[in-house]
N, C-alpha and C. Protein backbone atom coordinates (compact mmCIF):
# COMPACT_ATOMS: atom_id res chain seq x y z
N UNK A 1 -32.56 -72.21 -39.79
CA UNK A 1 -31.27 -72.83 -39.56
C UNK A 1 -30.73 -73.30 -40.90
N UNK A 2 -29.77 -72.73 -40.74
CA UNK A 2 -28.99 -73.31 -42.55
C UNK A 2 -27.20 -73.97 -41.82
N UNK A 3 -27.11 -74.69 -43.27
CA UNK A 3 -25.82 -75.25 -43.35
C UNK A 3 -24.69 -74.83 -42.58
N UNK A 4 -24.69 -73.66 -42.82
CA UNK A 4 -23.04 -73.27 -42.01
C UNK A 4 -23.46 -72.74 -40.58
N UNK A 5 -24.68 -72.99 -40.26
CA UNK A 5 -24.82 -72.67 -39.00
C UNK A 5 -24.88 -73.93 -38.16
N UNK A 6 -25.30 -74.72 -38.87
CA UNK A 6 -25.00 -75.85 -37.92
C UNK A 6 -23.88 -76.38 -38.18
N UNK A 7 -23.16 -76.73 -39.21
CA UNK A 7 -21.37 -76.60 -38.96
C UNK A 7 -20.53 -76.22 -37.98
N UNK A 8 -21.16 -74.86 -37.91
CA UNK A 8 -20.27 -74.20 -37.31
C UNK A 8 -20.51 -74.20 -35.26
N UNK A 9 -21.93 -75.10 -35.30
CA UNK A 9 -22.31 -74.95 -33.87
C UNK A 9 -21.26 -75.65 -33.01
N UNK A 10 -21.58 -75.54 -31.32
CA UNK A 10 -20.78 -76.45 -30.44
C UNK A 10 -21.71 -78.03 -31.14
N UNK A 11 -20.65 -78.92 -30.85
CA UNK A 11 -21.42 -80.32 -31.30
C UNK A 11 -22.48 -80.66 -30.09
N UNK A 12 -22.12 -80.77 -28.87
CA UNK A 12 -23.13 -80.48 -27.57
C UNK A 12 -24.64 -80.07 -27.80
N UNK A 13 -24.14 -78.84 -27.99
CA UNK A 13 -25.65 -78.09 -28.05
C UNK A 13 -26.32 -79.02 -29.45
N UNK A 14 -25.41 -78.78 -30.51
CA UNK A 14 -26.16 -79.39 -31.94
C UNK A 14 -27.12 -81.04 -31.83
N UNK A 15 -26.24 -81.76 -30.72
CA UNK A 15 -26.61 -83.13 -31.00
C UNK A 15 -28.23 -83.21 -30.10
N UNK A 16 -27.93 -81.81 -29.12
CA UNK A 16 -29.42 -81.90 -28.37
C UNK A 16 -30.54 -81.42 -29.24
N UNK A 17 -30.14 -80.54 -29.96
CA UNK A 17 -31.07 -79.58 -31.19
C UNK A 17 -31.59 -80.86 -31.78
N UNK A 18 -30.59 -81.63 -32.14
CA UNK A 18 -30.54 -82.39 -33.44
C UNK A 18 -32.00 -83.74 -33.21
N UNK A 19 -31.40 -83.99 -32.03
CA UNK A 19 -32.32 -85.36 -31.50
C UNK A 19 -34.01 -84.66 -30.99
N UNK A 20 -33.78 -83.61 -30.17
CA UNK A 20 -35.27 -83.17 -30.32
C UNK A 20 -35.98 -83.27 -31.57
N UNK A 21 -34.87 -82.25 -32.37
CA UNK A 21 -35.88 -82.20 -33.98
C UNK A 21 -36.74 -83.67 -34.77
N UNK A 22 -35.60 -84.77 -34.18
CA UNK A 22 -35.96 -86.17 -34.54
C UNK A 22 -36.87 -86.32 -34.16
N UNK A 23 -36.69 -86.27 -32.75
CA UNK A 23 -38.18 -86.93 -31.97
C UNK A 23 -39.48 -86.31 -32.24
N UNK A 24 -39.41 -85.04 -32.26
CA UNK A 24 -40.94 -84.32 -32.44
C UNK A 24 -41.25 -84.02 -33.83
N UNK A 25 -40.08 -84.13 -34.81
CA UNK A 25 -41.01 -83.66 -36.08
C UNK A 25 -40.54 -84.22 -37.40
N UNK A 26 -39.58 -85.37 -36.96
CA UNK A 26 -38.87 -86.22 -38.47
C UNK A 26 -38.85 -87.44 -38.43
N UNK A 27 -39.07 -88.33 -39.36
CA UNK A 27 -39.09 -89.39 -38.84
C UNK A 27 -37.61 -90.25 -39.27
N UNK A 28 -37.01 -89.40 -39.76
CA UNK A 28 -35.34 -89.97 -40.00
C UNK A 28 -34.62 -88.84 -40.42
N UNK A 29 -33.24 -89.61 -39.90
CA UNK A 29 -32.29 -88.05 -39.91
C UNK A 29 -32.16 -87.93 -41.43
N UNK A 30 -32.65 -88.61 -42.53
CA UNK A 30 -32.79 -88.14 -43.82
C UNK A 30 -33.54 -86.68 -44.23
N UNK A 31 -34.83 -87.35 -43.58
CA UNK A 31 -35.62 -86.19 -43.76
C UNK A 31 -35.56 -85.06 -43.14
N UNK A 32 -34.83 -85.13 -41.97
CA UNK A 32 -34.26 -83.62 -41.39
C UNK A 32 -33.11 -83.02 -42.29
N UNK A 33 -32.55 -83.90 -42.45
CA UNK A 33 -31.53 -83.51 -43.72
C UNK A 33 -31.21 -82.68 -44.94
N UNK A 34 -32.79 -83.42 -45.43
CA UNK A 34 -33.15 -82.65 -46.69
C UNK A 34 -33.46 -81.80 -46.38
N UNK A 35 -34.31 -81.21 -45.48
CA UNK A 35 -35.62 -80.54 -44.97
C UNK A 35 -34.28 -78.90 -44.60
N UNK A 36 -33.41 -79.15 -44.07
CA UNK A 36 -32.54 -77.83 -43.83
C UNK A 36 -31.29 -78.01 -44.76
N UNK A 37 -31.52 -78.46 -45.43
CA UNK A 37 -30.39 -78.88 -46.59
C UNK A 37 -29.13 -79.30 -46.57
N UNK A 38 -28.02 -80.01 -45.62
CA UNK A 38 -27.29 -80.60 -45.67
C UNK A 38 -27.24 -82.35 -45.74
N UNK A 39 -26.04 -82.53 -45.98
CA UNK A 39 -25.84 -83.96 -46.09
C UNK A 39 -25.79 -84.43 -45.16
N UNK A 40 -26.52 -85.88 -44.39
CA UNK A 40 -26.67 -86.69 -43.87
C UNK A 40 -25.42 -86.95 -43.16
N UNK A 41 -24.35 -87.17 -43.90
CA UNK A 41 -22.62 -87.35 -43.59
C UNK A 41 -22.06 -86.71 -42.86
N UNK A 42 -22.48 -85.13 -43.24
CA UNK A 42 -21.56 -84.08 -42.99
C UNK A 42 -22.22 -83.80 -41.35
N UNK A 43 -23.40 -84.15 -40.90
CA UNK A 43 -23.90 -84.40 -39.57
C UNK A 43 -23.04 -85.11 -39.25
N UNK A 44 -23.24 -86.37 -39.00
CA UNK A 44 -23.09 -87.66 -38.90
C UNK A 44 -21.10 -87.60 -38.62
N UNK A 45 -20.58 -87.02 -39.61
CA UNK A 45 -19.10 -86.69 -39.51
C UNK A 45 -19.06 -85.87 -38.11
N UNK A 46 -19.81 -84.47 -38.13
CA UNK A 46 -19.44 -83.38 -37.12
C UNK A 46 -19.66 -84.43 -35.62
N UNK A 47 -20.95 -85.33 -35.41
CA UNK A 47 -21.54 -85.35 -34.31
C UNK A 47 -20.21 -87.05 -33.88
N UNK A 48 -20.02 -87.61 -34.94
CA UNK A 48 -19.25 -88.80 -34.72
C UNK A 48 -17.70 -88.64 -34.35
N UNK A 49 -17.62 -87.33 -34.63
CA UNK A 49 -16.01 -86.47 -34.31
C UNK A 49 -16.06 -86.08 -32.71
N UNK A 50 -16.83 -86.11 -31.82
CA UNK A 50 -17.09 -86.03 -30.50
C UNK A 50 -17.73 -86.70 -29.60
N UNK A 51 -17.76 -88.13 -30.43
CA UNK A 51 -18.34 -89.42 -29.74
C UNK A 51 -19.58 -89.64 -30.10
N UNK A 52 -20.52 -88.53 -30.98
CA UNK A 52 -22.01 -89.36 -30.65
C UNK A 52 -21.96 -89.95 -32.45
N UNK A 53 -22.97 -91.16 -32.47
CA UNK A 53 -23.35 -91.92 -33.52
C UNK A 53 -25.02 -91.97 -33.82
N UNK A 54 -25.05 -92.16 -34.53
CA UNK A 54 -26.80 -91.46 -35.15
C UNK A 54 -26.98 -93.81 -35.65
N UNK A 55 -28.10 -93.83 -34.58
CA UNK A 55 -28.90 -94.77 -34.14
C UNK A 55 -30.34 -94.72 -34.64
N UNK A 56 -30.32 -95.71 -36.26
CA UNK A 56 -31.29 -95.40 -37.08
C UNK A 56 -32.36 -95.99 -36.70
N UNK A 57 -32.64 -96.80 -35.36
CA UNK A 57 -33.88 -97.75 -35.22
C UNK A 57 -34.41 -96.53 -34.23
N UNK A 58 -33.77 -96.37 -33.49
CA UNK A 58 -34.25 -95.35 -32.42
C UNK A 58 -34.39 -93.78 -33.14
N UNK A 59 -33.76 -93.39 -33.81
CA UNK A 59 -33.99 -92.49 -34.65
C UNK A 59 -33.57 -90.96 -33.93
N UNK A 60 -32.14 -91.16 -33.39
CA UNK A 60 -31.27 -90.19 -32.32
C UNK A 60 -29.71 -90.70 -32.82
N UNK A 61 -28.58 -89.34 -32.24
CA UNK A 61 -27.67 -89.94 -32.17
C UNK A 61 -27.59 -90.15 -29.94
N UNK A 62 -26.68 -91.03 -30.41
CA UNK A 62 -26.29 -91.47 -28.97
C UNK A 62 -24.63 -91.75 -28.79
């Protein structure tokens, strides 16, 4: 999975991708971040543009 593929996903599907990946194999959306190489923001922008917000204690957006 690279950059412009998750850009370019439905935000729906992405935010479910997104929060599994959290739960089973990152322990912050930093390190998922780095780990497929985009910015933290540019998530955080796509998923906050359709209501969800990235909830750093719980470590999901919601």
């Amino acid at each position: 999975m690279d950059r412009e593929s998750i850009l370019s996903m439905d935000p729906n599907i992405l935010v479910s991708m997104v929060n599994m990946k959290l739960r089973d194999l990152y322990s912050s959306l930093e390190a998922f971040c780095e780990d497929i190489g985009i910015e933290s923001k540019e998530l955080e922008d796509k998923l906050s543009a359709v209501g969800y917000n990235y909830e750093k204690k719980q470590n999901q957006f919601k």
